[in-house]
C-alpha atoms as a PDB file:
ATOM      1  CA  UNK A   1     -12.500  -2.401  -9.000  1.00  0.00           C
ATOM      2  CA  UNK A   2     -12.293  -6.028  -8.544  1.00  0.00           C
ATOM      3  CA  UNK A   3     -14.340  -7.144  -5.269  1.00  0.00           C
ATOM      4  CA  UNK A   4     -11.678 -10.076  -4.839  1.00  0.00           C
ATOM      5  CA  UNK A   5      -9.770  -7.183  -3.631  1.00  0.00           C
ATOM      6  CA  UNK A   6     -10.582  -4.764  -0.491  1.00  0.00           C
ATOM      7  CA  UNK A   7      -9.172  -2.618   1.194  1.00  0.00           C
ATOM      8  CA  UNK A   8      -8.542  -1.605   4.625  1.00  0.00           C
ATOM      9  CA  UNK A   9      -9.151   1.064   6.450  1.00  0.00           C
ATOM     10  CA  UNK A  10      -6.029   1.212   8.274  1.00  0.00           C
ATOM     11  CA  UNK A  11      -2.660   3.312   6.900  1.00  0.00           C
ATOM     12  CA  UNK A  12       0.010   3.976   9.372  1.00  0.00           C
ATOM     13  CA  UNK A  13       3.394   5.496   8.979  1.00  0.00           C
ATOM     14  CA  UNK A  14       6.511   3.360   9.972  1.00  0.00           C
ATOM     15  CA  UNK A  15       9.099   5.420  10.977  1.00  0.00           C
ATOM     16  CA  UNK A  16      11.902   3.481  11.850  1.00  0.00           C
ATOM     17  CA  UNK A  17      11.830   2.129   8.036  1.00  0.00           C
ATOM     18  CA  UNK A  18      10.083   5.247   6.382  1.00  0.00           C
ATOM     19  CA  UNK A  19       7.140   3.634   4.703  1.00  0.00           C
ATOM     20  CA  UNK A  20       3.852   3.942   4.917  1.00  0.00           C
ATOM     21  CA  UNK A  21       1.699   0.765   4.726  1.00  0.00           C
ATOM     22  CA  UNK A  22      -1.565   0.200   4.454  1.00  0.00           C
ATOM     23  CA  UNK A  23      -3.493  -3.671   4.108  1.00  0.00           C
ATOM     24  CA  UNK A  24      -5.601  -5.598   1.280  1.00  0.00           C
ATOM     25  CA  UNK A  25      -7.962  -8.090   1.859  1.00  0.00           C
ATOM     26  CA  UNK A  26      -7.509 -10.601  -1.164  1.00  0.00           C
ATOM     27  CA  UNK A  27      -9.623 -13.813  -1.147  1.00  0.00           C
ATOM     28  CA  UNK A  28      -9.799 -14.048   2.998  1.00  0.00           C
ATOM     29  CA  UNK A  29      -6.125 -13.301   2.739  1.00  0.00           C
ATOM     30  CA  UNK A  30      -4.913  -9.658   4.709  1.00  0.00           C
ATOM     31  CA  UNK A  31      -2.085  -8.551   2.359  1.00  0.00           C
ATOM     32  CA  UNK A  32       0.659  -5.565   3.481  1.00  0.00           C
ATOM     33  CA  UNK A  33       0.716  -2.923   0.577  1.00  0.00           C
ATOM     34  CA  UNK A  34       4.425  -0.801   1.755  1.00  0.00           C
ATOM     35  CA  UNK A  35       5.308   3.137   0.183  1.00  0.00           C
ATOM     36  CA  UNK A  36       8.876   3.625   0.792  1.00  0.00           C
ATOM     37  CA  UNK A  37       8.610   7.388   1.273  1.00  0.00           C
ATOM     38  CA  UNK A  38      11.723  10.384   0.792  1.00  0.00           C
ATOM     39  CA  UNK A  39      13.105  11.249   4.230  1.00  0.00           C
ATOM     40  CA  UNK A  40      12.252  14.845   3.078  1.00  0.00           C
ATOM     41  CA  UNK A  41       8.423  13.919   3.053  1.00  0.00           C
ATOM     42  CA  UNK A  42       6.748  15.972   5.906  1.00  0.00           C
ATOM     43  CA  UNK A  43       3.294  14.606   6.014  1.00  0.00           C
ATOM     44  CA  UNK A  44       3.065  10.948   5.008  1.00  0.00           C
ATOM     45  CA  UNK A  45      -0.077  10.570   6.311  1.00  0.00           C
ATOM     46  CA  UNK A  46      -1.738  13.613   4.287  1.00  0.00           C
ATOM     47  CA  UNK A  47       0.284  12.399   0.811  1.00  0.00           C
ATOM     48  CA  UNK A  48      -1.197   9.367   1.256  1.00  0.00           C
ATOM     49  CA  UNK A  49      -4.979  10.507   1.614  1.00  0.00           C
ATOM     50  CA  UNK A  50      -4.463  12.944  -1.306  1.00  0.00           C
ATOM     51  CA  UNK A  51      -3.182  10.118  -3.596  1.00  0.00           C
ATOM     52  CA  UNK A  52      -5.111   7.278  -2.058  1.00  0.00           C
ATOM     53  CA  UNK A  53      -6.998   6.091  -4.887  1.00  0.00           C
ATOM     54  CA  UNK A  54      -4.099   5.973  -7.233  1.00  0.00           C
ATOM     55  CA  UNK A  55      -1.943   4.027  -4.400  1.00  0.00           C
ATOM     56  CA  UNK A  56      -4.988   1.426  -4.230  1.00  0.00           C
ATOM     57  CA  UNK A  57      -5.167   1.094  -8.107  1.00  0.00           C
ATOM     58  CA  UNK A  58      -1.781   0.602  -8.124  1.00  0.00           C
ATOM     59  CA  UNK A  59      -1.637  -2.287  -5.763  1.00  0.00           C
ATOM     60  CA  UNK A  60      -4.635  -3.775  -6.881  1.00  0.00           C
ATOM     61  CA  UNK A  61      -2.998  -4.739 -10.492  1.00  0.00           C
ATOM     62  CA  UNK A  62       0.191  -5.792  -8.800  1.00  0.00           C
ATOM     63  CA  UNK A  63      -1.840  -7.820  -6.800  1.00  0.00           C
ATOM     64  CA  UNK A  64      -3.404  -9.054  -9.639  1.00  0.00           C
ATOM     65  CA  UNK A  65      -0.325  -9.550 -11.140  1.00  0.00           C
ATOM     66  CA  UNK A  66       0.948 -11.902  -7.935  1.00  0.00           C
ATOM     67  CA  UNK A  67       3.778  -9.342  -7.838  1.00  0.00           C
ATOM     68  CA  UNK A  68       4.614 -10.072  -4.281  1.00  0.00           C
ATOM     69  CA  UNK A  69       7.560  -9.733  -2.198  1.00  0.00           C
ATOM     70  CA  UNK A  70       9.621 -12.417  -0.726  1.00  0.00           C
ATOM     71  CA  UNK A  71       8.192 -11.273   2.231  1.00  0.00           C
ATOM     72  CA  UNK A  72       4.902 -11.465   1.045  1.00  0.00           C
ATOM     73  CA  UNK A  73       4.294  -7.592   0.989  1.00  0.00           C
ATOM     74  CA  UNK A  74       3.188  -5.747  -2.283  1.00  0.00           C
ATOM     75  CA  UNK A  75       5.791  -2.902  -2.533  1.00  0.00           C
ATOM     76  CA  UNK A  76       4.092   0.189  -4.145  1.00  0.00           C
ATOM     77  CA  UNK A  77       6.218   3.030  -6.219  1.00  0.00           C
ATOM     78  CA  UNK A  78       5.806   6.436  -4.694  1.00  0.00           C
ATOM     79  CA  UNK A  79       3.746   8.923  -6.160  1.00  0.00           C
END
């Protein structure tokens, strides 16, 4: 894992725009990773924590990749 790269311990679930989102420190910088997650998901929360480490690695190389947003978010595909 690159150690330019941390990340938070802080997930939440947004429910008025059903995503989860979750935050990267990147050189000093905090970064908002997003999940847009099905409608038909029951437990965000849990799906996240079970998949957690693939969601990081994900976001890490888009990261790395400078793959962000307009808004400045890195929008992950869900798992």
């Amino acid at each position: 894992m690159n150690q330019a790269v941390l990340f938070n311990d802080d997930i939440h679930y947004d429910v008025a725009l059903s995503r989860l989102v979750f935050t990267a420190m990147v050189s000093g910088m905090i970064v908002p990773c997003v999940i847009a997650v099905p409608a038909t998901l029951e437990e965000p929360l849990v799906h996240f924590r079970n998949h957690q480490f693939d969601y990081e690695m994900q976001a890490e190389e888009l990261i790395e990749d400078e793959s962000y947003s307009a808004s400045g978010e890195i929008e992950l595909t869900f798992l």
